[in-house]
Protein backbone atom coordinates (compact mmCIF):
# COMPACT_ATOMS: atom_id res chain seq x y z
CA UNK A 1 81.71 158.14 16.22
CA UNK A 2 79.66 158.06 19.52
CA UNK A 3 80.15 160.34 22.12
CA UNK A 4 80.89 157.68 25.12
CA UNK A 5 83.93 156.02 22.22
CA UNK A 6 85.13 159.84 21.56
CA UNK A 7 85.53 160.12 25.46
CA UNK A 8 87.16 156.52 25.61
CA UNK A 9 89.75 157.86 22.56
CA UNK A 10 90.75 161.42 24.68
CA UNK A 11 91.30 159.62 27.55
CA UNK A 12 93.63 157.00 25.85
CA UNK A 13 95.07 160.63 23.47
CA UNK A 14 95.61 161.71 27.56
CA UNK A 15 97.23 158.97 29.16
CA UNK A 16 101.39 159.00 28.90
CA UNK A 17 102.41 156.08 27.96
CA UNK A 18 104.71 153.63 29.37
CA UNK A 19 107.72 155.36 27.65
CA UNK A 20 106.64 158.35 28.58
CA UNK A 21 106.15 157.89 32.22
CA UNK A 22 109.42 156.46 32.29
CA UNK A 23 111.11 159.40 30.83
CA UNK A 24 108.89 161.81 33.30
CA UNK A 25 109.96 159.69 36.44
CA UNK A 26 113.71 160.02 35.31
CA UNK A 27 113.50 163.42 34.71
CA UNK A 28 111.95 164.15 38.24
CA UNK A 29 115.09 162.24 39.46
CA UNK A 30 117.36 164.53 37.60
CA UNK A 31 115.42 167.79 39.18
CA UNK A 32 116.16 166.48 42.53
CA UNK A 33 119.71 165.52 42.02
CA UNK A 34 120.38 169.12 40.19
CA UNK A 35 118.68 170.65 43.17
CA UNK A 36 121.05 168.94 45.85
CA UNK A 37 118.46 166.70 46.96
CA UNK A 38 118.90 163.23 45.80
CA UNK A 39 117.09 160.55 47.23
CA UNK A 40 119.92 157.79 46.76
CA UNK A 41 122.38 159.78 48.99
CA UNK A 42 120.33 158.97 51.84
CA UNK A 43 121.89 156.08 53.73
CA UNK A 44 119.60 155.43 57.28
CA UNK A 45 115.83 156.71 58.29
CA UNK A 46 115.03 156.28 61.86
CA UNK A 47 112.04 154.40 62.36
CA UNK A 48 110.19 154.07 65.40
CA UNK A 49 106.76 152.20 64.55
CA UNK A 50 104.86 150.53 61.59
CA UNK A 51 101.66 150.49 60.72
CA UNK A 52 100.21 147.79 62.24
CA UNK A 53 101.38 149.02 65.91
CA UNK A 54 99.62 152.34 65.53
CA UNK A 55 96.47 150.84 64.45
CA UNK A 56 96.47 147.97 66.94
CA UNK A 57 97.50 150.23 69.55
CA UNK A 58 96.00 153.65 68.58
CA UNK A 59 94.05 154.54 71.86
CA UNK A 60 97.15 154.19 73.59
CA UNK A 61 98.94 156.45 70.65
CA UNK A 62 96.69 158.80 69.70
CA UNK A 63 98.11 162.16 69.53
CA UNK A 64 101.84 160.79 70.09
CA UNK A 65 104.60 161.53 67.53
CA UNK A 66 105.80 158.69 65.18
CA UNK A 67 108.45 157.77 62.60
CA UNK A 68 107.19 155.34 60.04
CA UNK A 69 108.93 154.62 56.70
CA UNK A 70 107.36 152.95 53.54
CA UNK A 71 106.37 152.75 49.47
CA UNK A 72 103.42 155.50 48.50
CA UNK A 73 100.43 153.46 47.57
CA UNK A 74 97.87 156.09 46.69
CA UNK A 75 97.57 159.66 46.67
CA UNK A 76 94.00 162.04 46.81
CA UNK A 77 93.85 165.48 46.60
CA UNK A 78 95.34 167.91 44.96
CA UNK A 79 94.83 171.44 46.92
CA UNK A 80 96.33 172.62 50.24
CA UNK A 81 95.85 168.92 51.68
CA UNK A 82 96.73 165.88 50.21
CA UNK A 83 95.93 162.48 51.61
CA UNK A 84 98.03 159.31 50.86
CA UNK A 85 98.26 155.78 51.68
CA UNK A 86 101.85 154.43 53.25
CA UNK A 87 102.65 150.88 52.78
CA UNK A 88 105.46 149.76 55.13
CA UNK A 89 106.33 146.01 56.38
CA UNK A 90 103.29 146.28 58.91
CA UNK A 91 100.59 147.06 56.44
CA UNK A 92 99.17 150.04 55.16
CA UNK A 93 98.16 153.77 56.28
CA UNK A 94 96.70 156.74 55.79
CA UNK A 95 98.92 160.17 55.42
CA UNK A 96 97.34 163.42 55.81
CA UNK A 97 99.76 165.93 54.34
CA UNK A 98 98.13 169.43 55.14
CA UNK A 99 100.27 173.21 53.86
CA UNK A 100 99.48 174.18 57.61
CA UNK A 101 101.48 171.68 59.03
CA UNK A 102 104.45 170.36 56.66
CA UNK A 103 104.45 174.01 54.79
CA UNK A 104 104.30 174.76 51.20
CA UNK A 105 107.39 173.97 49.84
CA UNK A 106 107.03 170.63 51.82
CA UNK A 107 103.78 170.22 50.39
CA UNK A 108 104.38 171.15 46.86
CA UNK A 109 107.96 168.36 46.74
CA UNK A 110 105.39 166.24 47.65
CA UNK A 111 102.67 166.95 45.43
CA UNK A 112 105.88 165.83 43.04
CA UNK A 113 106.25 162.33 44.62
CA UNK A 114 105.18 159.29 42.14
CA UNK A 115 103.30 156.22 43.54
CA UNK A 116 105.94 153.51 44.58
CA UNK A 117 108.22 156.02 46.20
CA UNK A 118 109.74 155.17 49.13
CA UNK A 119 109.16 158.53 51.90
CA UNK A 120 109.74 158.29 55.81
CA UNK A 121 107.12 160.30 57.45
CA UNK A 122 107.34 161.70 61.13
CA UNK A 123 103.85 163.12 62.09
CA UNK A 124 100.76 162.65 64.82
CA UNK A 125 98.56 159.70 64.91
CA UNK A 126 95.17 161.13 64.57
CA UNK A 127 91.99 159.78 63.52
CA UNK A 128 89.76 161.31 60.56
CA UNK A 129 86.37 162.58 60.41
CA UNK A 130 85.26 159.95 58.99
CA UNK A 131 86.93 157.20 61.41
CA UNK A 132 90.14 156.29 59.54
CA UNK A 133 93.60 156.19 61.78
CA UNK A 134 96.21 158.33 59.88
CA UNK A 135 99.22 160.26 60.36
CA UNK A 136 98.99 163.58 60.35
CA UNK A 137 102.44 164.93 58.65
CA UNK A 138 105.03 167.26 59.75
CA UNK A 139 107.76 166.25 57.82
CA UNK A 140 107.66 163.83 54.54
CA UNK A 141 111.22 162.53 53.10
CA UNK A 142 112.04 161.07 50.08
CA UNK A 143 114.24 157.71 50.75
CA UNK A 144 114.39 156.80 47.13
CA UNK A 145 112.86 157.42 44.08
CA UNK A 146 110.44 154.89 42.28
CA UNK A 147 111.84 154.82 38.32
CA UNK A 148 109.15 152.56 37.07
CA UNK A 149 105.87 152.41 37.60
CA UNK A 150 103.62 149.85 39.20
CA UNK A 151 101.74 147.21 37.54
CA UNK A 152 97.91 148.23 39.27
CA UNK A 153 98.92 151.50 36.71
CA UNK A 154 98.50 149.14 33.33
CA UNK A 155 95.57 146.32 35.19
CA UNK A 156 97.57 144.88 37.95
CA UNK A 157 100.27 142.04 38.07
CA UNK A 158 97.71 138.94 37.80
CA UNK A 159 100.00 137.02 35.31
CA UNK A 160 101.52 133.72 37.06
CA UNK A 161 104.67 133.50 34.93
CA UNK A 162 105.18 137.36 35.50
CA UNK A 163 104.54 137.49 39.17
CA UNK A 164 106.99 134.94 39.81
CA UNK A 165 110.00 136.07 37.91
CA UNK A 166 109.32 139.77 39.45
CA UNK A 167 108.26 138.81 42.77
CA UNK A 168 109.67 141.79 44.39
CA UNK A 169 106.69 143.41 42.81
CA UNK A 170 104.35 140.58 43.30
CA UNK A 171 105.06 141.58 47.26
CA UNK A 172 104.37 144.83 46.99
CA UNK A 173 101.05 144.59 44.94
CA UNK A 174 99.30 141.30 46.24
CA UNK A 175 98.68 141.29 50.35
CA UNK A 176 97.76 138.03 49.98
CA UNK A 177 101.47 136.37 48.53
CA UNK A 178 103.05 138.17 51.75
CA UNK A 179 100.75 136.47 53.77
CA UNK A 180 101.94 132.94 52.29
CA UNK A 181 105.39 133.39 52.76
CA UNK A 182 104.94 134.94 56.41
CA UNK A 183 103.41 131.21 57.22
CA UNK A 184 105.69 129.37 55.16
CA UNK A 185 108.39 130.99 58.18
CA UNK A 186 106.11 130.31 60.67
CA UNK A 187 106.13 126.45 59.56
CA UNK A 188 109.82 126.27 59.34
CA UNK A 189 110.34 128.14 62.71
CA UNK A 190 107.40 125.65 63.86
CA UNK A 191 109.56 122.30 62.84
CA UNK A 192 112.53 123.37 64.47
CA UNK A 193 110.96 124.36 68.04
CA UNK A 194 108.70 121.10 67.55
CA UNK A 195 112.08 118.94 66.99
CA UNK A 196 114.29 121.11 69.24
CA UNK A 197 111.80 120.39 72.13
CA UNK A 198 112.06 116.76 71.68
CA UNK A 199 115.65 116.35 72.07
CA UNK A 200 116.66 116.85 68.31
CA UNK A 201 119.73 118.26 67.36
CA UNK A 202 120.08 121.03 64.07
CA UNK A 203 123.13 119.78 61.79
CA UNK A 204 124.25 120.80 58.52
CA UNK A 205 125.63 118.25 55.95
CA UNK A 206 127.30 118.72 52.41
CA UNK A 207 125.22 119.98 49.38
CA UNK A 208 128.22 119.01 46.80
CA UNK A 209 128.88 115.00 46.99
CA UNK A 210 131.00 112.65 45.27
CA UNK A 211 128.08 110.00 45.02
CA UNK A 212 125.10 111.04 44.38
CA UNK A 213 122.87 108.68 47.03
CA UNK A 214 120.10 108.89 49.58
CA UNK A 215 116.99 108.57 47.39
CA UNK A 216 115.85 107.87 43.87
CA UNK A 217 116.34 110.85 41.71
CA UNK A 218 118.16 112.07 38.92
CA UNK A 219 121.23 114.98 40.16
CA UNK A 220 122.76 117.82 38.88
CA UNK A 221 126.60 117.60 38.05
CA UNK A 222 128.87 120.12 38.30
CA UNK A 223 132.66 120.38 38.34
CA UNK A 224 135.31 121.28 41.03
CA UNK A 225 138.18 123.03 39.29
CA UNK A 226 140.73 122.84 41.96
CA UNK A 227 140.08 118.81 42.27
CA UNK A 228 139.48 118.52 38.58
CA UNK A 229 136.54 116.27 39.32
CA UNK A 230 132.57 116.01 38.44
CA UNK A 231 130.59 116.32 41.87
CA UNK A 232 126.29 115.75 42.39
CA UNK A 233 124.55 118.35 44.23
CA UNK A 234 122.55 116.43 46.45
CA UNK A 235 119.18 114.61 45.71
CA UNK A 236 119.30 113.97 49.77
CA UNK A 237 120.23 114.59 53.45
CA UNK A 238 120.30 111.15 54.35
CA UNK A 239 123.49 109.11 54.21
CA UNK A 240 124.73 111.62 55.66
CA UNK A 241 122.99 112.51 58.86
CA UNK A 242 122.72 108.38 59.75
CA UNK A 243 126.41 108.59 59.66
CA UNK A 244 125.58 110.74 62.59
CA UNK A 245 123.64 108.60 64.06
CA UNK A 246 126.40 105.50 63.60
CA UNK A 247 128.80 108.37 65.46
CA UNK A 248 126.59 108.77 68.37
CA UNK A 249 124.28 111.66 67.79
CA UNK A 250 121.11 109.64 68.74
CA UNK A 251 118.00 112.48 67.30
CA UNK A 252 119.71 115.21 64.25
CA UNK A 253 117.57 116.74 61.66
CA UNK A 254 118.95 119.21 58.72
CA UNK A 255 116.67 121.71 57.18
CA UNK A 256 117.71 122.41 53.55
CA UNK A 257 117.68 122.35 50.07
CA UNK A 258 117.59 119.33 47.92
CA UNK A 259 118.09 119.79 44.10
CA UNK A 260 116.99 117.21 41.51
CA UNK A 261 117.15 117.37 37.70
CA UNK A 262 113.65 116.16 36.77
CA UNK A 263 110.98 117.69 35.62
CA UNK A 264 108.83 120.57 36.41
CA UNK A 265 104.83 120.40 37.59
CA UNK A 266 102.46 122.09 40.00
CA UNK A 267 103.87 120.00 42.73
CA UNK A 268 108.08 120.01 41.28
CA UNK A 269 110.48 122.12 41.35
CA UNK A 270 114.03 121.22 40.73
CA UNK A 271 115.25 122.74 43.90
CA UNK A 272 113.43 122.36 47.03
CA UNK A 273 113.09 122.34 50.92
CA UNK A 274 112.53 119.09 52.89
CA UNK A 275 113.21 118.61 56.72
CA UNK A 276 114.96 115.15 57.45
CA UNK A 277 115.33 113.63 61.14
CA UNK A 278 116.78 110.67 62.37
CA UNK A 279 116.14 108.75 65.76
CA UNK A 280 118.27 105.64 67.22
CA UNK A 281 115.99 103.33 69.10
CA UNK A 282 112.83 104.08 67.08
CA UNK A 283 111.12 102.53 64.37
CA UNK A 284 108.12 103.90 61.41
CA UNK A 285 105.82 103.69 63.96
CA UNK A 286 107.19 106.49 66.12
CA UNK A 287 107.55 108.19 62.65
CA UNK A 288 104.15 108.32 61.99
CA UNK A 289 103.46 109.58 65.56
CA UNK A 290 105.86 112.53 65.53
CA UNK A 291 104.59 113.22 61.65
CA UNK A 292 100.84 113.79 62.74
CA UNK A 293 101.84 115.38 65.61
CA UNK A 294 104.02 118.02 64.10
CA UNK A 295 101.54 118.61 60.81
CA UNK A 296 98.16 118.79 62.83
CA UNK A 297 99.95 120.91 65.89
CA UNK A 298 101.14 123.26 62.85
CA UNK A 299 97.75 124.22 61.62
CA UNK A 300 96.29 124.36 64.92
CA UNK A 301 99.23 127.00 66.03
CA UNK A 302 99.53 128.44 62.76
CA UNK A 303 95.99 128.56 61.12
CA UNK A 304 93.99 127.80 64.12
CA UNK A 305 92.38 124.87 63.20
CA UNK A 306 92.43 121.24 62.22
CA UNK A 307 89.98 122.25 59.00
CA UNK A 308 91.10 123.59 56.11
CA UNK A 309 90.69 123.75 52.62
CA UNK A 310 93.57 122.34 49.68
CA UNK A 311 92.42 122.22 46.00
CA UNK A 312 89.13 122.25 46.39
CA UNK A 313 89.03 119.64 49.32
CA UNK A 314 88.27 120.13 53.12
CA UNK A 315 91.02 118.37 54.56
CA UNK A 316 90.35 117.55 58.05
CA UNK A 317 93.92 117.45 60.35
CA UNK A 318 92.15 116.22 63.43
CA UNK A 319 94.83 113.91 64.63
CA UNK A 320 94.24 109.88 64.24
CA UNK A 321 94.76 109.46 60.60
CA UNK A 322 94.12 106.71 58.82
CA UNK A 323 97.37 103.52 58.27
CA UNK A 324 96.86 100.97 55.32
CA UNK A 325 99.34 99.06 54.56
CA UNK A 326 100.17 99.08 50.19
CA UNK A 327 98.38 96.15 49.52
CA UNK A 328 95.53 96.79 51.45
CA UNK A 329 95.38 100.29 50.05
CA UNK A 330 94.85 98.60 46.71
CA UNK A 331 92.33 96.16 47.72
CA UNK A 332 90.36 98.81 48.94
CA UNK A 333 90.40 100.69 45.70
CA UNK A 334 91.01 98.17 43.14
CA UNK A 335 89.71 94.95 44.47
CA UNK A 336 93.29 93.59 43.81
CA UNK A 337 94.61 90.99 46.48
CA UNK A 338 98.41 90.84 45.90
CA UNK A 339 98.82 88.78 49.67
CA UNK A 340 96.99 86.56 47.93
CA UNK A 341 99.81 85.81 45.38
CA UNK A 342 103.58 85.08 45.51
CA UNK A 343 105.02 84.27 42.47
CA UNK A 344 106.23 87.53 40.27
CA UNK A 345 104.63 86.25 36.37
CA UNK A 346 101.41 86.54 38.10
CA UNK A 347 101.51 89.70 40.15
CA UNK A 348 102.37 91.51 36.74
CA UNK A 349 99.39 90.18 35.46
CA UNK A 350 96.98 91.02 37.46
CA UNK A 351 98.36 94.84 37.20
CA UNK A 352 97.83 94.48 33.80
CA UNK A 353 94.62 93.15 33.95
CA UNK A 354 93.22 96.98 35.17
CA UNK A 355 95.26 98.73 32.49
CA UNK A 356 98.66 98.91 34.55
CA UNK A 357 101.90 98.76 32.86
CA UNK A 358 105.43 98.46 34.90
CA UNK A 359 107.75 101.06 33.37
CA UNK A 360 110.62 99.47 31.35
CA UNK A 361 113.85 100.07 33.40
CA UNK A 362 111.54 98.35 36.20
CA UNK A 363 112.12 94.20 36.65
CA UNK A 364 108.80 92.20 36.46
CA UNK A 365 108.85 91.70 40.02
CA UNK A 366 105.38 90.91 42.46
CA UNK A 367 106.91 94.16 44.26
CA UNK A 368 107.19 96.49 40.98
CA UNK A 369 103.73 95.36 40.30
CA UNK A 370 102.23 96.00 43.83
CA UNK A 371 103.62 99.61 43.40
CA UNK A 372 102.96 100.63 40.14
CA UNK A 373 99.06 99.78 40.90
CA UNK A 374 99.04 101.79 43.70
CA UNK A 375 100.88 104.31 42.17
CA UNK A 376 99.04 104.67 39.01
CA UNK A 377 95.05 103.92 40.58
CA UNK A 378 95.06 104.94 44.17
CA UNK A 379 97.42 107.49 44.84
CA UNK A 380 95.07 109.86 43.05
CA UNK A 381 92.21 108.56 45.45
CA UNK A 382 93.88 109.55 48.61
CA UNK A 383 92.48 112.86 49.99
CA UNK A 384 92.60 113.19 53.40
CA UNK A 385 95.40 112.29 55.88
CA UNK A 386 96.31 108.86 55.20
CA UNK A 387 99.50 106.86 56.00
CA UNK A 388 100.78 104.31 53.33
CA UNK A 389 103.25 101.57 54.56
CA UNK A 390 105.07 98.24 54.15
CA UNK A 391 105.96 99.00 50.30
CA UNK A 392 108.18 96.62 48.52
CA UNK A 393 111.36 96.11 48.97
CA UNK A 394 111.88 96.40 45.33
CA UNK A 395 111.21 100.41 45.83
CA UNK A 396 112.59 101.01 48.86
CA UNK A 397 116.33 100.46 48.56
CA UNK A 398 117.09 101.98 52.23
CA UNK A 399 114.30 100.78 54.26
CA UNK A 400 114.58 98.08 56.74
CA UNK A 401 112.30 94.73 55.82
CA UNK A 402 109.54 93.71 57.30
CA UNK A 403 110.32 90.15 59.92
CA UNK A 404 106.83 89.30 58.87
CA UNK A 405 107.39 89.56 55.03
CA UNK A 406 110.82 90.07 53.50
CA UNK A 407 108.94 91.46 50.31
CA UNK A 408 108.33 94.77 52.24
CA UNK A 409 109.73 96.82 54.10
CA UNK A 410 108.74 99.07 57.27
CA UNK A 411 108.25 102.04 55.41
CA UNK A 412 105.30 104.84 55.22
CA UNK A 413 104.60 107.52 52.94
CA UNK A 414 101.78 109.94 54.43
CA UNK A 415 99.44 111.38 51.78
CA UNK A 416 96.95 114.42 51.43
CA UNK A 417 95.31 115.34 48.44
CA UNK A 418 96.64 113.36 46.35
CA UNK A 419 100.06 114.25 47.73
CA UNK A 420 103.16 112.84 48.94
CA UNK A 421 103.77 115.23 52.23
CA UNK A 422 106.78 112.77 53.63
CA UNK A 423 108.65 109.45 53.24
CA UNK A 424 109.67 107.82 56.33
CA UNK A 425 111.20 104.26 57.19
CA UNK A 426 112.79 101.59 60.12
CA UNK A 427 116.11 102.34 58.74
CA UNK A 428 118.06 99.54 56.95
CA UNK A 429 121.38 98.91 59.20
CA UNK A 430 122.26 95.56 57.95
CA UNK A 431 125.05 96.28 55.95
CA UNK A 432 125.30 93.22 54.08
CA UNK A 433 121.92 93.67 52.62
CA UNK A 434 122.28 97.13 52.23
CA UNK A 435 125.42 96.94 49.98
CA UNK A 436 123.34 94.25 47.87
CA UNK A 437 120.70 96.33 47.41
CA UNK A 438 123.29 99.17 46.41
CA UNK A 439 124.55 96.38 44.41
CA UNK A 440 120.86 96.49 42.36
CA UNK A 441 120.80 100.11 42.13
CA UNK A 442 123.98 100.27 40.59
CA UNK A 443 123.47 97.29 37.85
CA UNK A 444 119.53 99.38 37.44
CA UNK A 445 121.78 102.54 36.74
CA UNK A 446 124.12 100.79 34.47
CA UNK A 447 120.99 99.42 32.32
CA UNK A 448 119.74 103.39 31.77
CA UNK A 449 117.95 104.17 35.11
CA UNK A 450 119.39 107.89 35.45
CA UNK A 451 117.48 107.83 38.77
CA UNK A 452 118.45 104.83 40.45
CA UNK A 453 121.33 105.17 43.23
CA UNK A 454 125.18 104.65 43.50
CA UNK A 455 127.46 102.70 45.37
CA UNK A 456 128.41 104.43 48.67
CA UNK A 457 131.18 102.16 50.21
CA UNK A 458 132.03 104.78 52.66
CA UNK A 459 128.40 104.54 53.74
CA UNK A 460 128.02 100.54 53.71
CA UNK A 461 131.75 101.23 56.20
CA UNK A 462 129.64 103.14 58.45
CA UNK A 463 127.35 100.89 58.95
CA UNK A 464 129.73 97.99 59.67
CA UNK A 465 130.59 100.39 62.84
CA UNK A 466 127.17 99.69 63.74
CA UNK A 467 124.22 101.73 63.31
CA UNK A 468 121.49 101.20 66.31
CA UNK A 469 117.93 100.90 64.97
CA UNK A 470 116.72 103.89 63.22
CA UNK A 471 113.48 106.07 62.80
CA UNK A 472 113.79 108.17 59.70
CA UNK A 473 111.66 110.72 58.28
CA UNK A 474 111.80 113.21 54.98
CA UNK A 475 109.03 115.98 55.03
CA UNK A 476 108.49 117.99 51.42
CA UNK A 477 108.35 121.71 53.40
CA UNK A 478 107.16 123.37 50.08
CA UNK A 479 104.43 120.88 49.90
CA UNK A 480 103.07 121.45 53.60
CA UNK A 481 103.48 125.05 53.12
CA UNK A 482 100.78 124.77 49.83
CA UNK A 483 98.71 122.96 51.96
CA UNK A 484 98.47 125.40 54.62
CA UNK A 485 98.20 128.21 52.32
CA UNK A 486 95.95 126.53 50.27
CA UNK A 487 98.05 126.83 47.43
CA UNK A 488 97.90 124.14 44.31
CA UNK A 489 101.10 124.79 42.95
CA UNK A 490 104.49 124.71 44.57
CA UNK A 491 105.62 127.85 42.28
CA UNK A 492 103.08 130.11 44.81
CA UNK A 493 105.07 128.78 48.05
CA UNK A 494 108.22 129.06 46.99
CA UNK A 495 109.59 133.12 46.85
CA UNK A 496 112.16 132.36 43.51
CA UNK A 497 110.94 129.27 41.79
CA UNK A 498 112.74 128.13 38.76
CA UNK A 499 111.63 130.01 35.19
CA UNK A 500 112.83 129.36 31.85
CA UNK A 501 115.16 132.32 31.07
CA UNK A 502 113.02 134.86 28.85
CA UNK A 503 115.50 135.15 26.03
């Protein structure tokens, strides 16, 4: 055997394993309970700064006595001085634990302390020899006791599907994931003081319906007990909040979770946050407006910047983004002229005639064949900022249609990367031809479309009240936040995403 693969064996003969370090963490526990000491009988630590406020303010500190409070990181040195690194919700530090000043029983509990401890530290801020701020120690507490180890200790936490069911540790080990969830807050606080500002009032609006309605989606069922009646959790905020709208409240938005039984992708997750508004007196066109507005003022407060980078793109957010309406969007990419043609045999054709195929719940309809094209051959072409509108009123069972051509509807979907970011629409109030299109979801559902809507009589009630016209607009949160984080998959953005259970 060679020398260098003797070594390699000794070390491996050397190193506890898992089981073992278990067992040794436990039994350290059990020391410090025997001896009166135990960590989990300490309820409060006063803390008076974090890391980041010593270091960004350390001229001003230097010398002064702090409180800071935090998970052991690192520890060097084994003799009369130990030095450690603190990681608190700031950042991260260095602790210089000396015999001189924290004594030697202090110093030799600590010597004792595993990484992922949690201490509270009172002590000078001082900077090294060699130019590093730390605190120098007088007194080092043990908050609670670390009983397994972390994940850099057997080659890091790098595994997707583990860092997302145990993203507690995730946060602790990868700087970088805090960072994406500290501007996925930013973003949400962003939306609200953007909307707030313009008049826009926050509501809240049931997540358990008797109809499941708003959008196009299959829903979860559960059951109410005391009723003794299935109810849908909801696939959408937005019967509800144009109700408000009918009842007065002129610009509402709801920020909250929507939860649809579908499947599961980089860009789907079966629950997830969207940001709906309404506005009496304003059509898709204002929509559009207050869209690129509130995305491109995001990055520039947020990131900085109108350029960033998604999935290997530069994505440029510099407002004036491009509108097509559907059918020229396909021209442009497929050379397909559906204004040219009316009649419904035909349109169908010519989708099939580049290799597209209308699903079979969908009617052959010129509208169904407009949208599957684009759907299937230029979505996937549509990279930076773009606005889609006028789709068919075949898709768009909510949206208000077009004076110019009742085939479509004034509707927009804005996309980036090849991604839907937000739907928006003039909002349907006729309530005749709402409850016939209702009418058409309802015989769709009955012919096996799980996704297609219900009949909301309540709803089509409300609007016979009167609703004035409408601006809507749904924004996918998750989906912003990935681009701004430059994140391809929505499991990254989201702190909990749905995993299949282990067992």
């Amino acid at each position: 055997m060679s020398e260098h693969n003797n070594q390699n064996q000794q070390n491996a003969q050397a190193e506890p394993s898992l089981s073992e370090l278990l067992q040794i963490r436990r039994d350290k526990l059990s020391a410090l309970q025997a001896a009166g000491k135990d960590p989990f009988q300490v309820t409060k630590y006063d803390v008076t700064h974090h890391s980041n406020e010593v270091k960004d303010n350390f001229e001003a500190m230097e010398g002064q006595v702090v409180r800071l409070a935090g998970r052991l990181m690192s520890k060097r040195g084994m003799g009369k001085a130990i030095f450690a690194d603190l990681q608190d919700g700031g950042g991260r530090i260095q602790l210089y634990v000396r015999i001189d000043d924290v004594g030697e029983e202090a110093l030799a509990a600590f010597k004792k302390y595993d990484i992922g401890d949690i201490v509270g530290v009172e002590g000078d801020v001082f900077r090294t020899k060699r130019g590093e701020i730390s605190i120098k120690a007088h007194t080092i507490t043990l908050l609670s006791k670390s009983l397994l180890p972390l994940p850099e200790k057997f080659h890091g936490l790098t595994d997707v599907e583990t860092r997302c069911r145990q993203r507690y540790v995730d946060l602790i080990i990868n700087p970088e994931v805090r960072r994406t969830f500290e501007i996925r807050s930013a973003f949400v606080r962003h939306v609200r003081d953007f909307l707030d500002n313009r008049g826009y009032m926050e509501v809240e609006t049931p997540v358990l319906n008797t109809i499941s309605g708003g959008a196009t989606a299959r829903p979860f069922i559960t059951h109410h007990n005391t009723l003794d009646i299935d109810m849908y959790m909801r696939i959408a905020t937005e019967l509800h909040l144009k109700r408000l709208v009918v009842g007065g409240l002129e610009r509402v938005y709801e920020i909250g979770r929507i939860f649809r039984n579908e499947g599961m992708d980089t860009k789907h997750n079966p629950e997830f946050t969207t940001v709906e508004l309404y506005q009496a007196y304003a059509d898709f066109h204002d929509m559009m407006d207050l869209f690129e507005d509130l995305l491109s003022s995001a990055a520039q407060k947020i990131l900085g910047t109108y350029q960033i980078q998604w999935q290997g793109n530069d994505i440029d957010l510099t407002p004036g983004w491009p509108r097509l309406t559907m059918a020229e969007a396909v021209k442009q990419y497929t050379g397909l002229d559906f204004m040219a043609i009316t009649d419904d045999a035909e349109a169908v054709a010519l989708a099939a005639s580049i290799g597209v195929e209308l699903p079979e719940a969908a009617p052959a309809t010129w509208g169904n064949a407009l949208y599957e094209v684009f759907d299937q051959k230029v979505e996937e072409k549509l990279i930076q900022p773009t606005f889609i509108t006028m789709h068919p009123v075949d898709v768009s069972p909510l949206a208000k249609r077009s004076p110019a051509d009742p085939r479509l509807t004034e509707r927009f979907e804005l996309f980036i990367c090849r991604s839907e970011m937000g739907n928006a629409f003039s909002e349907l109030n006729d309530p005749i031809d709402q409850k016939q299109r209702f009418q058409r979801q309802v015989e769709l559902r009955e012919n096996g479309d799980e996704e297609a809507g219900m009949m909301d009589e309540d709803y089509i009630t409300a609007l016979e009240y009167g609703l004035p016209p409408t601006g809507g607009l749904g924004i996918g949160i998750d989906r912003c936040v990935m681009m701004l984080t430059n994140n391809d998959s929505i499991r990254e953005v989201l702190l909990f995403p749905t995993m299949k259970p282990l067992d």
